[in-house]
C-alpha atoms as a PDB file:
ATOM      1  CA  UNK A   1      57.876  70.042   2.276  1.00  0.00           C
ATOM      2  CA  UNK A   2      55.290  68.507   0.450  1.00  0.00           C
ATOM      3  CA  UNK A   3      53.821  65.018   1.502  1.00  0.00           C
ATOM      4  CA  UNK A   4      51.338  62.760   0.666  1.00  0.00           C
ATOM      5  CA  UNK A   5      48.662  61.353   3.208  1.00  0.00           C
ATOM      6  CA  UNK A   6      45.855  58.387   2.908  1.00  0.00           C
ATOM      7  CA  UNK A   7      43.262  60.292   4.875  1.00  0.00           C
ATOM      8  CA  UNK A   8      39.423  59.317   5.869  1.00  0.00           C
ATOM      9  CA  UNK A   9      36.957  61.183   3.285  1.00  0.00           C
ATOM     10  CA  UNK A  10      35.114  62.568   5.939  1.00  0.00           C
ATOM     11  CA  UNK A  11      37.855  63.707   7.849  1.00  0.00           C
ATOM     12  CA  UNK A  12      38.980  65.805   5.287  1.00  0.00           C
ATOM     13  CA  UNK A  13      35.964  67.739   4.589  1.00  0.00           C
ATOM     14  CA  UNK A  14      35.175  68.458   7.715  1.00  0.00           C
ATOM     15  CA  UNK A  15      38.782  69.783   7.647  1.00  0.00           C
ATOM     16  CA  UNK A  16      38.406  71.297   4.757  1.00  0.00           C
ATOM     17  CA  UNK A  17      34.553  72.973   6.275  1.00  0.00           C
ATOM     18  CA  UNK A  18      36.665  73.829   9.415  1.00  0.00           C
ATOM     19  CA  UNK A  19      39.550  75.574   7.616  1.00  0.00           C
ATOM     20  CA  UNK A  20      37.396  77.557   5.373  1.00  0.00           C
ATOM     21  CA  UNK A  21      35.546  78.553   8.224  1.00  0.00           C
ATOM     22  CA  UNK A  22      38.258  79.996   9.844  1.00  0.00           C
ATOM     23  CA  UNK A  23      39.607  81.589   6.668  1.00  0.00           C
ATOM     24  CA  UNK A  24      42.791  79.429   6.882  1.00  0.00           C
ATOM     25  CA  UNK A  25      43.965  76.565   4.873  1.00  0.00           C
ATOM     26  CA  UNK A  26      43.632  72.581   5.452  1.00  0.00           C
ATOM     27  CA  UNK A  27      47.723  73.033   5.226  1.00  0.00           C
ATOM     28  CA  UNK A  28      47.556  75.194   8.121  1.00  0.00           C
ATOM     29  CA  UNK A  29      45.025  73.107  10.040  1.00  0.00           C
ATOM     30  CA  UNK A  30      46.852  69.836   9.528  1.00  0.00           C
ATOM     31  CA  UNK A  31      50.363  71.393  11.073  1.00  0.00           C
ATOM     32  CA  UNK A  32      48.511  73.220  13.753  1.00  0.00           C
ATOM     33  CA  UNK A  33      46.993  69.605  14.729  1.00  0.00           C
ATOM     34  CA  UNK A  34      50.759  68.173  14.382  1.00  0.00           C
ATOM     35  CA  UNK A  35      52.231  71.297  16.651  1.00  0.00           C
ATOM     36  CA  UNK A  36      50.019  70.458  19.309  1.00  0.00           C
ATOM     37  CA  UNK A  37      49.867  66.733  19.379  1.00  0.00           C
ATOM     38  CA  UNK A  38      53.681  66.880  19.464  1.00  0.00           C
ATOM     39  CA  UNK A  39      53.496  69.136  22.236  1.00  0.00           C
ATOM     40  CA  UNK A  40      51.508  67.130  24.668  1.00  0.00           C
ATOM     41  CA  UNK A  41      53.485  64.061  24.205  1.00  0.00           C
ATOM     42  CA  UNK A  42      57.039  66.074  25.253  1.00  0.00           C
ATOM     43  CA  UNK A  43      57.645  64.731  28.420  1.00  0.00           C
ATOM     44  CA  UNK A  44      58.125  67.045  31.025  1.00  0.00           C
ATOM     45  CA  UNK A  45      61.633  68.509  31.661  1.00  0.00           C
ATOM     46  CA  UNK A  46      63.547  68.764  35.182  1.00  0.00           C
ATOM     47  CA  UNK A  47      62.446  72.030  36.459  1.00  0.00           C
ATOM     48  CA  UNK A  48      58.576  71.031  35.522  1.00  0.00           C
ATOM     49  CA  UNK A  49      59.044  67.712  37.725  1.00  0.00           C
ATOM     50  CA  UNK A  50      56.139  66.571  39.542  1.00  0.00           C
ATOM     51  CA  UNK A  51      56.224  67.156  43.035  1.00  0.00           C
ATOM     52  CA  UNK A  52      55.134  63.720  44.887  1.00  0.00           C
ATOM     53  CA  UNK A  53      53.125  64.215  48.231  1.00  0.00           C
ATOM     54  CA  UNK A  54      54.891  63.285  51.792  1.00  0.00           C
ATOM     55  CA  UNK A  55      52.856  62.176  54.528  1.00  0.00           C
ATOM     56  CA  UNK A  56      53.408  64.633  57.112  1.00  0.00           C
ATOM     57  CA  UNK A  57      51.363  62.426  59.993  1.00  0.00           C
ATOM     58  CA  UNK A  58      52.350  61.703  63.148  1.00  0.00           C
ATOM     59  CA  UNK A  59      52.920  58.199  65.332  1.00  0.00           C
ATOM     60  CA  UNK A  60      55.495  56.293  63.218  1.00  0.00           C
ATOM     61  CA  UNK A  61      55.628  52.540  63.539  1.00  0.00           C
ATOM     62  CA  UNK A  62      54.492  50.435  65.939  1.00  0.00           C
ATOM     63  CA  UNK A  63      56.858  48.937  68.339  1.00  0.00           C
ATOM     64  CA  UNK A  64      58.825  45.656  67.505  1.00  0.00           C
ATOM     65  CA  UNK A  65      58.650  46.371  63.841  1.00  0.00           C
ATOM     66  CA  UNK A  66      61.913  46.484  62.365  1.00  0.00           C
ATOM     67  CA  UNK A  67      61.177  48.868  59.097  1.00  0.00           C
ATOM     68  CA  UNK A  68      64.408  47.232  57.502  1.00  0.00           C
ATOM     69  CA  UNK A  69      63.584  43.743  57.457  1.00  0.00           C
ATOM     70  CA  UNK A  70      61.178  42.476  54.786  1.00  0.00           C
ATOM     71  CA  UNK A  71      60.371  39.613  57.404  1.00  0.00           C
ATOM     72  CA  UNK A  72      59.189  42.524  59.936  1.00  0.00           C
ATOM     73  CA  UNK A  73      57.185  44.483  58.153  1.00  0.00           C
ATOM     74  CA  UNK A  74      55.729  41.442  56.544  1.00  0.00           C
ATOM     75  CA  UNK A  75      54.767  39.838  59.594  1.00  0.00           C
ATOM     76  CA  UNK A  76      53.387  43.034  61.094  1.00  0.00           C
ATOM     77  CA  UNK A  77      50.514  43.550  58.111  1.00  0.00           C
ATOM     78  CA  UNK A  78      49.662  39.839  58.204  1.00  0.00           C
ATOM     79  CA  UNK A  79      51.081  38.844  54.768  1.00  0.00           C
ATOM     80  CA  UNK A  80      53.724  36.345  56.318  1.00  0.00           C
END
Protein backbone atom coordinates (compact mmCIF):
# COMPACT_ATOMS: atom_id res chain seq x y z
CA UNK A 1 0.00 0.00 0.00
CA UNK A 2 1.40 3.15 -0.73
CA UNK A 3 1.10 6.16 1.78
CA UNK A 4 2.14 9.43 2.23
CA UNK A 5 4.00 10.75 5.45
CA UNK A 6 5.03 14.51 6.70
CA UNK A 7 8.35 13.42 8.10
CA UNK A 8 11.33 15.57 9.89
CA UNK A 9 14.18 16.28 7.14
CA UNK A 10 16.66 14.97 9.27
CA UNK A 11 14.94 12.03 10.21
CA UNK A 12 14.76 10.88 6.91
CA UNK A 13 18.27 11.04 5.92
CA UNK A 14 19.54 9.57 8.60
CA UNK A 15 17.00 6.89 7.55
CA UNK A 16 17.84 7.03 4.37
CA UNK A 17 22.13 6.88 5.62
CA UNK A 18 20.92 3.96 7.87
CA UNK A 19 19.09 1.97 5.17
CA UNK A 20 21.75 2.31 2.64
CA UNK A 21 24.06 1.23 5.11
CA UNK A 22 22.49 -1.82 5.66
CA UNK A 23 21.83 -2.42 1.97
CA UNK A 24 18.03 -2.28 2.57
CA UNK A 25 15.49 0.25 1.70
CA UNK A 26 13.93 3.31 3.81
CA UNK A 27 10.54 1.15 2.89
CA UNK A 28 11.93 -1.64 4.71
CA UNK A 29 13.30 0.41 7.61
CA UNK A 30 10.10 2.35 8.16
CA UNK A 31 7.88 -1.13 8.50
CA UNK A 32 10.57 -2.80 10.49
CA UNK A 33 10.25 0.37 12.98
CA UNK A 34 6.24 -0.11 12.72
CA UNK A 35 6.61 -4.17 13.38
CA UNK A 36 8.35 -3.55 16.42
CA UNK A 37 6.71 -0.57 17.95
CA UNK A 38 3.45 -2.49 17.46
CA UNK A 39 4.89 -5.30 19.14
CA UNK A 40 5.86 -3.78 22.40
CA UNK A 41 2.63 -2.08 22.91
CA UNK A 42 0.55 -5.74 22.61
CA UNK A 43 -0.39 -6.24 25.94
CA UNK A 44 0.49 -9.34 27.35
CA UNK A 45 -1.84 -12.38 26.90
CA UNK A 46 -3.13 -14.88 29.75
CA UNK A 47 -0.52 -17.46 29.80
CA UNK A 48 2.33 -14.51 29.85
CA UNK A 49 0.50 -12.99 33.08
CA UNK A 50 2.64 -11.48 35.57
CA UNK A 51 3.10 -13.39 38.52
CA UNK A 52 2.56 -10.92 41.68
CA UNK A 53 4.80 -11.72 44.81
CA UNK A 54 3.07 -13.24 48.18
CA UNK A 55 4.53 -12.53 51.38
CA UNK A 56 5.41 -15.76 52.71
CA UNK A 57 6.37 -14.24 56.47
CA UNK A 58 5.39 -15.39 59.49
CA UNK A 59 3.38 -13.77 62.77
CA UNK A 60 0.06 -12.61 61.23
CA UNK A 61 -1.82 -9.84 62.96
CA UNK A 62 -1.65 -8.62 66.12
CA UNK A 63 -4.25 -9.50 68.57
CA UNK A 64 -7.60 -7.49 68.82
CA UNK A 65 -7.38 -6.49 65.23
CA UNK A 66 -10.30 -7.50 63.40
CA UNK A 67 -8.76 -7.72 59.59
CA UNK A 68 -12.49 -7.28 58.34
CA UNK A 69 -13.43 -4.13 59.76
CA UNK A 70 -12.12 -0.94 58.14
CA UNK A 71 -12.59 0.64 61.74
CA UNK A 72 -9.98 -2.13 63.08
CA UNK A 73 -7.42 -2.03 60.96
CA UNK A 74 -7.71 1.69 60.87
CA UNK A 75 -7.41 2.18 64.40
CA UNK A 76 -4.56 -0.31 64.72
CA UNK A 77 -2.02 1.81 62.18
CA UNK A 78 -3.04 5.10 63.81
CA UNK A 79 -5.01 6.61 60.88
CA UNK A 80 -8.40 6.74 62.91
Amino acid sequence: MKTTLDLHDGLVAEAKALAARQRSTLTRLVEEGLRLRLQAAVPPVASEAVKLPVFKGRGGLKSGIDPTSNKSMFAAAGDE
